[in-house]
PDB file of N, CA and C in Angstrom:
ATOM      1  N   UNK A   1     142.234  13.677  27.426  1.00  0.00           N
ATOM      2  CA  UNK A   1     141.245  14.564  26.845  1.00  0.00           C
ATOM      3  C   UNK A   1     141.278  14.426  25.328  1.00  0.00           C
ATOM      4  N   UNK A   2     140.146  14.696  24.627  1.00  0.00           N
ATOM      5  CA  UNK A   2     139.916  14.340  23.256  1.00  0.00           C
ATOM      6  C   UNK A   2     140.211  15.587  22.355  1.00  0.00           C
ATOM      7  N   UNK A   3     140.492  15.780  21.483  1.00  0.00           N
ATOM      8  CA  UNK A   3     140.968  16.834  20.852  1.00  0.00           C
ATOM      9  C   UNK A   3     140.030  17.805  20.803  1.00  0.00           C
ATOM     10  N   UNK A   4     138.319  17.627  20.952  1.00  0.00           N
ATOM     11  CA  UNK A   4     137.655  18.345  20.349  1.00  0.00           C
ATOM     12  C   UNK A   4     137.355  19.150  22.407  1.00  0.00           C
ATOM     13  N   UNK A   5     138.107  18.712  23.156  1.00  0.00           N
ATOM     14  CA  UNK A   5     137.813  19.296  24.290  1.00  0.00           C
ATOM     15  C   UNK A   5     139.044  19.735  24.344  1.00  0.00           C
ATOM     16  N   UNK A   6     140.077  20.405  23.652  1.00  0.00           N
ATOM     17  CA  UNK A   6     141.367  20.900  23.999  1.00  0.00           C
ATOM     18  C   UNK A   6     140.602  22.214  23.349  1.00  0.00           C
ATOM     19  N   UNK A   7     140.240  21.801  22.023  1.00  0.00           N
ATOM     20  CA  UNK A   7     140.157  22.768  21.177  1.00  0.00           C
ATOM     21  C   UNK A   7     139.066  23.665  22.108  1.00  0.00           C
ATOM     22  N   UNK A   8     138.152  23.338  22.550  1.00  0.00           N
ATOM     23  CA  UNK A   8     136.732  24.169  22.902  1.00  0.00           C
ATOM     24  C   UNK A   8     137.378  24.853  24.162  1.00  0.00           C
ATOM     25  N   UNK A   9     138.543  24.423  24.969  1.00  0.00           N
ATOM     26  CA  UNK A   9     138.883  25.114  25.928  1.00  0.00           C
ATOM     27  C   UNK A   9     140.048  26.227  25.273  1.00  0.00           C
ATOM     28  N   UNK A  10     140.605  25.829  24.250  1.00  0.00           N
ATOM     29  CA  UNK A  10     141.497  26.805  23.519  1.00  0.00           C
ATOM     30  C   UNK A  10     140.870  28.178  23.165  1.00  0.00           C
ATOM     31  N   UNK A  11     139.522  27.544  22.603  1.00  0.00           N
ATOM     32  CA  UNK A  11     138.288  28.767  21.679  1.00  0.00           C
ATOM     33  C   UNK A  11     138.218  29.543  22.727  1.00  0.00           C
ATOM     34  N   UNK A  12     137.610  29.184  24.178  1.00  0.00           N
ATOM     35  CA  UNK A  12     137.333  29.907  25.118  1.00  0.00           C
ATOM     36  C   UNK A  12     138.469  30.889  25.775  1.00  0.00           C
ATOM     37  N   UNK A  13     139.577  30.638  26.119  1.00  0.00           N
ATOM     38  CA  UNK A  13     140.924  31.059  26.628  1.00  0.00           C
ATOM     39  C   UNK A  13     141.100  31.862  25.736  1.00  0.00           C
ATOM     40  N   UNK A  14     141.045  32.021  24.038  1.00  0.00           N
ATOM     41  CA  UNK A  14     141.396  32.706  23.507  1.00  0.00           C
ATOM     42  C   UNK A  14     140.184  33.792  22.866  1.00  0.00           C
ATOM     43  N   UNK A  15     138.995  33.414  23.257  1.00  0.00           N
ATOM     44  CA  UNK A  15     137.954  34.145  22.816  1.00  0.00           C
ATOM     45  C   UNK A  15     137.859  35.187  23.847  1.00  0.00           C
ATOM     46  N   UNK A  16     137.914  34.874  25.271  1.00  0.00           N
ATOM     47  CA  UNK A  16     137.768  36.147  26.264  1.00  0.00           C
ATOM     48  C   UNK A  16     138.901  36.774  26.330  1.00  0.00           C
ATOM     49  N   UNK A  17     139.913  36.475  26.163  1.00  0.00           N
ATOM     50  CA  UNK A  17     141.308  37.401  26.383  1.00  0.00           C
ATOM     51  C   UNK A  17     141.426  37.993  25.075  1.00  0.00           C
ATOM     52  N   UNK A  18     140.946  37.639  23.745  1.00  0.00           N
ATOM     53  CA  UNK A  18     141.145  38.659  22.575  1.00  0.00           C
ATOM     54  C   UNK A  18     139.931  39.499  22.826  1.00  0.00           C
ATOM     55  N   UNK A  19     138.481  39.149  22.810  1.00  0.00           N
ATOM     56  CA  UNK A  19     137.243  40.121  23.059  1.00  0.00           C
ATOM     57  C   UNK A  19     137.443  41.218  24.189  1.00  0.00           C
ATOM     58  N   UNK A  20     138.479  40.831  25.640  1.00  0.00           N
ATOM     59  CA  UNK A  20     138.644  42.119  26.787  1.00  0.00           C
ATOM     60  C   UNK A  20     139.627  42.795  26.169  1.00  0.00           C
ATOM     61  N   UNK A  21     140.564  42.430  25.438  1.00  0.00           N
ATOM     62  CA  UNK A  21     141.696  43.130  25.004  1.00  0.00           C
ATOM     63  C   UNK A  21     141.453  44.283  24.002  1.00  0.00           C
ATOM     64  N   UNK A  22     140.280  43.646  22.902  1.00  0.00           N
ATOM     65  CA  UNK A  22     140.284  44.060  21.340  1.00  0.00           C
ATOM     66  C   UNK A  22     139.104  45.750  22.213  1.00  0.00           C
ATOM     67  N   UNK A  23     138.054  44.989  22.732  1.00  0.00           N
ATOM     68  CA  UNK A  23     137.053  45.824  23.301  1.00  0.00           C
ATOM     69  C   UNK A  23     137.791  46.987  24.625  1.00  0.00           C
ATOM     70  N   UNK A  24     138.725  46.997  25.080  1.00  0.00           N
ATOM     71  CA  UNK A  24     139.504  47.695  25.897  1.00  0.00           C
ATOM     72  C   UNK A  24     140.315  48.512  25.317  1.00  0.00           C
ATOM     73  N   UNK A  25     140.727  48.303  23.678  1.00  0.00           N
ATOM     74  CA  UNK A  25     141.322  48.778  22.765  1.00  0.00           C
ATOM     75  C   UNK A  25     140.722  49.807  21.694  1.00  0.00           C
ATOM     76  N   UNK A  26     139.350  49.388  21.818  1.00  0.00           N
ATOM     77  CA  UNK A  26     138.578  49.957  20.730  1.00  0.00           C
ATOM     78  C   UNK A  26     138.329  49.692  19.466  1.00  0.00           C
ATOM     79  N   UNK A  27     138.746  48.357  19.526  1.00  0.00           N
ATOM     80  CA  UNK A  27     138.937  47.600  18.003  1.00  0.00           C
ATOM     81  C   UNK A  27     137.544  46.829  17.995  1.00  0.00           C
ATOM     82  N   UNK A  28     136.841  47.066  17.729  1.00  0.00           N
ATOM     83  CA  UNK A  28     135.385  46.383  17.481  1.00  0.00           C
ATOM     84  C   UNK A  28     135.436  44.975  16.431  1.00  0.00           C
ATOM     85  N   UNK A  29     136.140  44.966  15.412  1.00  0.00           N
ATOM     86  CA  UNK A  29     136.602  44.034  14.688  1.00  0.00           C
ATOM     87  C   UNK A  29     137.230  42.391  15.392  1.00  0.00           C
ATOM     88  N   UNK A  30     138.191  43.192  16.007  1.00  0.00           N
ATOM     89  CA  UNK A  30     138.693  41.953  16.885  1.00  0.00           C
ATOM     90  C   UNK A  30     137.909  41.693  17.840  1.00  0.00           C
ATOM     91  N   UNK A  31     136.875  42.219  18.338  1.00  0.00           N
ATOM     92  CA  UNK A  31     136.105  42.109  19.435  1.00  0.00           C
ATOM     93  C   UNK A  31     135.077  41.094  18.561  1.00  0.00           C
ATOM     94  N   UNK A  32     134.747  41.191  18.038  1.00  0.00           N
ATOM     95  CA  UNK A  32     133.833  40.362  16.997  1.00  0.00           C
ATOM     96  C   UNK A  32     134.485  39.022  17.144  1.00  0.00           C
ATOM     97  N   UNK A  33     135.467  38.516  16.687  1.00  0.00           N
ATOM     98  CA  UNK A  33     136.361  37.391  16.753  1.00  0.00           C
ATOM     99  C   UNK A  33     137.027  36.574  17.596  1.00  0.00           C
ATOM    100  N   UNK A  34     136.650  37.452  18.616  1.00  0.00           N
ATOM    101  CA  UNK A  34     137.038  37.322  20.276  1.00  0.00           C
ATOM    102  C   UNK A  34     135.246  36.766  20.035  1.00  0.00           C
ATOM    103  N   UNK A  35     134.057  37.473  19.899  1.00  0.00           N
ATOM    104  CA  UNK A  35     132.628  36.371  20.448  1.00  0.00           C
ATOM    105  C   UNK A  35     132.663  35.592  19.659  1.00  0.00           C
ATOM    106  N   UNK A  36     133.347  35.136  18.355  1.00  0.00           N
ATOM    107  CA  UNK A  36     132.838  34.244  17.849  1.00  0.00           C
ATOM    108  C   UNK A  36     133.620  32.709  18.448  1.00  0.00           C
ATOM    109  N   UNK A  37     134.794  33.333  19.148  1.00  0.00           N
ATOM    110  CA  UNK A  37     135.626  32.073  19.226  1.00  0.00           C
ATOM    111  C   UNK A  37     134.752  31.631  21.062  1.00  0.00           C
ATOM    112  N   UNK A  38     134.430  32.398  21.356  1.00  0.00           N
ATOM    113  CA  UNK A  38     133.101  32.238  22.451  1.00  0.00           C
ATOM    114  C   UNK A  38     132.096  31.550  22.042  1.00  0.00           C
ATOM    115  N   UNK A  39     131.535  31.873  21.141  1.00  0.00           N
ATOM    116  CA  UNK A  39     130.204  31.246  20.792  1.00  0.00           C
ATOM    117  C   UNK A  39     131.125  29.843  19.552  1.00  0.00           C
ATOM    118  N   UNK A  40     131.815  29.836  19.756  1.00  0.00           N
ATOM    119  CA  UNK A  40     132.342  28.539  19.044  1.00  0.00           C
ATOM    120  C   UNK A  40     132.517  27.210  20.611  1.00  0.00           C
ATOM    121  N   UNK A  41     133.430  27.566  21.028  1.00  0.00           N
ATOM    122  CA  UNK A  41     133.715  27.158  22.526  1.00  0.00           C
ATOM    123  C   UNK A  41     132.086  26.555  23.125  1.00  0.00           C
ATOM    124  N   UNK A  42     130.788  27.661  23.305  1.00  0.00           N
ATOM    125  CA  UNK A  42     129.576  27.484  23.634  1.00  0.00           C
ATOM    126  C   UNK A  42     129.081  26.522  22.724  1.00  0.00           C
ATOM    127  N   UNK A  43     129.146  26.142  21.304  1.00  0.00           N
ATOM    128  CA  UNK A  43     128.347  25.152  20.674  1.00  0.00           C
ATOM    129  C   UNK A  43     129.166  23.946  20.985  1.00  0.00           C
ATOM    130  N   UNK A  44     130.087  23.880  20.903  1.00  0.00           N
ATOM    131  CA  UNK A  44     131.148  22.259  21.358  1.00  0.00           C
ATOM    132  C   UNK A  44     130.930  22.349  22.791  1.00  0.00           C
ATOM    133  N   UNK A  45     130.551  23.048  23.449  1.00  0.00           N
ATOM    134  CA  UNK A  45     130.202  22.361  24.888  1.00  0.00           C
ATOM    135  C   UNK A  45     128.316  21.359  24.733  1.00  0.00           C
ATOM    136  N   UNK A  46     127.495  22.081  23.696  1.00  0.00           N
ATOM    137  CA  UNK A  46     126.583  21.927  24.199  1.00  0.00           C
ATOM    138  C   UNK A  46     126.305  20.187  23.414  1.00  0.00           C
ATOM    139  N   UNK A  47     127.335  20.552  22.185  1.00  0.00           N
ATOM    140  CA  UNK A  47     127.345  19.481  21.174  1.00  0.00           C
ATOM    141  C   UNK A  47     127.608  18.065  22.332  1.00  0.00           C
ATOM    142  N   UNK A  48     128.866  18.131  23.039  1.00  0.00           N
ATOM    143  CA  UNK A  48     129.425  17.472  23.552  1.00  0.00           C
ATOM    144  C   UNK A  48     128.485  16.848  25.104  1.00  0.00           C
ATOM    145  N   UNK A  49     127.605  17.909  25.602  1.00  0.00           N
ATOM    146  CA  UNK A  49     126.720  17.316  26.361  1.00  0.00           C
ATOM    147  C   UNK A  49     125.594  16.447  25.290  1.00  0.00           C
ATOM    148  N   UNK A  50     125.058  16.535  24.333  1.00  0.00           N
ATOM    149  CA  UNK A  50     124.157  15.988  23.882  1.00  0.00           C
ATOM    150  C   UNK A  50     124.504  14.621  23.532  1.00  0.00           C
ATOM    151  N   UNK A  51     125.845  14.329  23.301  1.00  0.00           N
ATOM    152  CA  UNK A  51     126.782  13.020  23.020  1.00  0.00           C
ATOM    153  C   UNK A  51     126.598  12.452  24.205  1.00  0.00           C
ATOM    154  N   UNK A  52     126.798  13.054  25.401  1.00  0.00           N
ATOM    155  CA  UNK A  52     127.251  12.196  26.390  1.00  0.00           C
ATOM    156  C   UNK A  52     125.749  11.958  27.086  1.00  0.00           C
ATOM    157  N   UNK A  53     124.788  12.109  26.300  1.00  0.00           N
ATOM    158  CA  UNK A  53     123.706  11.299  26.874  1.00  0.00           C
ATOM    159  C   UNK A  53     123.149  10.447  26.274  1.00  0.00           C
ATOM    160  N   UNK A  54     123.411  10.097  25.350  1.00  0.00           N
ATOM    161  CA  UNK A  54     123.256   8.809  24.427  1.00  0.00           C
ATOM    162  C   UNK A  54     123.970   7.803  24.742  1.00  0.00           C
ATOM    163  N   UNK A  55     123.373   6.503  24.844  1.00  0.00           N
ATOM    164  CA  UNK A  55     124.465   5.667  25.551  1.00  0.00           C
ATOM    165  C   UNK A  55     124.930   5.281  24.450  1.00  0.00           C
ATOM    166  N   UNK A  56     126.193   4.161  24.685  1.00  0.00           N
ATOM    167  CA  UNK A  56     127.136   3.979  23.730  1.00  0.00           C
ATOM    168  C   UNK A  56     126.717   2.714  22.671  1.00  0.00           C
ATOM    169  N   UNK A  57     126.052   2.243  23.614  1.00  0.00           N
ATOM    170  CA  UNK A  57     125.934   0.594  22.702  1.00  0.00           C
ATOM    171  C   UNK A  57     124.181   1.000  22.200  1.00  0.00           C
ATOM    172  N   UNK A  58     123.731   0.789  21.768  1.00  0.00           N
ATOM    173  CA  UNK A  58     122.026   0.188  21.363  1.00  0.00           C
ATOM    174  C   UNK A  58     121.684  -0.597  22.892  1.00  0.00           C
ATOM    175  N   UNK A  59     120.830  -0.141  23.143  1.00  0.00           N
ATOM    176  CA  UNK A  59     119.668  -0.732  24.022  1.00  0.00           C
ATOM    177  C   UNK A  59     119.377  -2.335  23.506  1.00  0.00           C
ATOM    178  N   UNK A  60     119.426  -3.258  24.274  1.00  0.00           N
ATOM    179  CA  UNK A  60     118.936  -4.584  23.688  1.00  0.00           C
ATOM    180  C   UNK A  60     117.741  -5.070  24.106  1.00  0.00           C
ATOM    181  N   UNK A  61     116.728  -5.962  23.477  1.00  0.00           N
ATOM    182  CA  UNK A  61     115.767  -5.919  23.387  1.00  0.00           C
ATOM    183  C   UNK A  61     115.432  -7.290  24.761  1.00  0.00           C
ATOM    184  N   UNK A  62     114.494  -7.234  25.196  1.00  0.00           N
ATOM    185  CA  UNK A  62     114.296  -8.746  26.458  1.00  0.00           C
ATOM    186  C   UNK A  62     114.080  -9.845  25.669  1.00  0.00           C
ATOM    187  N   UNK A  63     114.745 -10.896  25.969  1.00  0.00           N
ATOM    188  CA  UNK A  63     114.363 -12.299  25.279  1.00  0.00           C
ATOM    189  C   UNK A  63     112.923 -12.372  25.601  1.00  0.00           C
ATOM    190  N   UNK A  64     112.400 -12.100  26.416  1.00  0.00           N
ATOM    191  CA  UNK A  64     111.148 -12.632  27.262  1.00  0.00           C
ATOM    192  C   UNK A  64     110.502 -11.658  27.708  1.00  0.00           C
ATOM    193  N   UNK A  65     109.786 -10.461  27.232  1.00  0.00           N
ATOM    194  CA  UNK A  65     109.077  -9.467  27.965  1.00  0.00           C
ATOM    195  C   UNK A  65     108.714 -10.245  29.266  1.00  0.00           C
ATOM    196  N   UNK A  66     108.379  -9.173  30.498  1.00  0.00           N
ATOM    197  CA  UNK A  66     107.588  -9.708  31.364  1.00  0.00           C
ATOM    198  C   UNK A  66     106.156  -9.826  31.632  1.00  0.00           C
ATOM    199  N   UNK A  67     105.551  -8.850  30.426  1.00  0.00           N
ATOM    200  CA  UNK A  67     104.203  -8.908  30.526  1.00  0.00           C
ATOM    201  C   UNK A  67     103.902  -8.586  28.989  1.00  0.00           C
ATOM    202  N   UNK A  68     103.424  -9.467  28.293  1.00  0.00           N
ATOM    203  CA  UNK A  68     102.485  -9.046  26.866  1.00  0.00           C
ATOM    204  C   UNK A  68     101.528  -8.311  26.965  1.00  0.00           C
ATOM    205  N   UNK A  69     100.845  -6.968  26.485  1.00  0.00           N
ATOM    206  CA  UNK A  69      99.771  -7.006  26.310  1.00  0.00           C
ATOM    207  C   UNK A  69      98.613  -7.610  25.278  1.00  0.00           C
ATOM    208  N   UNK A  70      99.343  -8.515  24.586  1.00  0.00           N
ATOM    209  CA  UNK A  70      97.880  -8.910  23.671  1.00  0.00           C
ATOM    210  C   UNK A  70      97.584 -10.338  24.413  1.00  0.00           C
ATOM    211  N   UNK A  71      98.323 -10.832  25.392  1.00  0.00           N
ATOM    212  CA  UNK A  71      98.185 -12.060  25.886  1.00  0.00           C
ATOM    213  C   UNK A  71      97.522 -12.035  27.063  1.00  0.00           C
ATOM    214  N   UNK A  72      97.388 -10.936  27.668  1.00  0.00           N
ATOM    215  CA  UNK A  72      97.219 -10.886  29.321  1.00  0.00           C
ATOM    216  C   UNK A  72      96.450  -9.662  29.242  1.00  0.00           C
ATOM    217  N   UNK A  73      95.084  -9.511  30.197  1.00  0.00           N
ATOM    218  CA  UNK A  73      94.481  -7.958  30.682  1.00  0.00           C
ATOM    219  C   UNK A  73      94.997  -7.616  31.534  1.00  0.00           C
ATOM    220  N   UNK A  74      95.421  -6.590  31.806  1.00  0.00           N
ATOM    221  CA  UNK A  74      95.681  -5.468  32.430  1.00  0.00           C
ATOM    222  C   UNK A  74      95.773  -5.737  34.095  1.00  0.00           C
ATOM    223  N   UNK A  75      93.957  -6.206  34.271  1.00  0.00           N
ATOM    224  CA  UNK A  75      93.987  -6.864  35.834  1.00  0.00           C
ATOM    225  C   UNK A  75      94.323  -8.051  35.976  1.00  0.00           C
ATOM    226  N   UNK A  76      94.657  -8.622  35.544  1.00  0.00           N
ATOM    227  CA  UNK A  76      95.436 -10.207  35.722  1.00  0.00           C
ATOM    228  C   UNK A  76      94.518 -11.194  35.548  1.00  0.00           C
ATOM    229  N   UNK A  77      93.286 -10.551  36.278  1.00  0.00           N
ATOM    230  CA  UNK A  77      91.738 -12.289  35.897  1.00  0.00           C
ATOM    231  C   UNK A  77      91.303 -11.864  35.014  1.00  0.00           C
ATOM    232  N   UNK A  78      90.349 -12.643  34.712  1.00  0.00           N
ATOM    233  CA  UNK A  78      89.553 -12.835  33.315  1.00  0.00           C
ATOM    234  C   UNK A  78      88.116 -12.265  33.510  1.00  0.00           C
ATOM    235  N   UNK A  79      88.139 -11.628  34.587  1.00  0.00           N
ATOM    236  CA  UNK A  79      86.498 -11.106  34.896  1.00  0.00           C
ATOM    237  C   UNK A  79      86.205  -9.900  34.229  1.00  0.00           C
ATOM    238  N   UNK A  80      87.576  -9.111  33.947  1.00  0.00           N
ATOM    239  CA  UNK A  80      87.917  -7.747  33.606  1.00  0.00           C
ATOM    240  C   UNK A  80      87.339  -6.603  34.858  1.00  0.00           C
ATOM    241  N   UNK A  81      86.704  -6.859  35.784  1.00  0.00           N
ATOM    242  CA  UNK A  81      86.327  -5.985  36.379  1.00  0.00           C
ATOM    243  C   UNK A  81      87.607  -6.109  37.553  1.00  0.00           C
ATOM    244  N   UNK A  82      86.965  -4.799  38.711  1.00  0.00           N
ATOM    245  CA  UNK A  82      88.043  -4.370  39.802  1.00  0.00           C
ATOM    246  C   UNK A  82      88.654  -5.862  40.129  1.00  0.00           C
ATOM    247  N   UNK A  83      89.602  -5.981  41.539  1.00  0.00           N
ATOM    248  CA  UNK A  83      89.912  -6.662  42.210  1.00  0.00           C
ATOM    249  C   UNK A  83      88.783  -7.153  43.548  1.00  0.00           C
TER     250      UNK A  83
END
């Protein structure tokens, strides 16, 4: 696992057990710090899905398209009309 997925599971583990604790306590302050380490945890998850849909290398281009359009119509003959 990569550090930035230790950490986002750390944020979380420690964001709900300080926010039930602080808010069960009456400490509104720590309850604050408890959502933020939640909503910290929530942006590195979403960060981390948006990474993992980008592929890794660049897309490479075809030596040889299979079809030009400035070379060829659309319907294949030269009549331009239906089949």
């Amino acid at each position: 696992m990569s550090s930035r997925v230790l950490l986002g599971v750390a944020c979380l583990v420690a964001g709900i057990a300080l926010a039930a604790w602080s808010l069960a306590a009456g400490q509104l302050l720590l309850a604050l710090v408890g959502f933020a380490l939640i909503f910290t945890f929530i942006y590195l998850a979403i960060e981390a899905m948006g990474k993992a849909g980008k592929p890794q290398e660049p897309l490479k281009k075809a030596a040889s398209p299979a079809w030009s359009m400035k070379d060829t119509p659309a319907g294949g003959n030269d009549s331009g009309g239906a089949l």
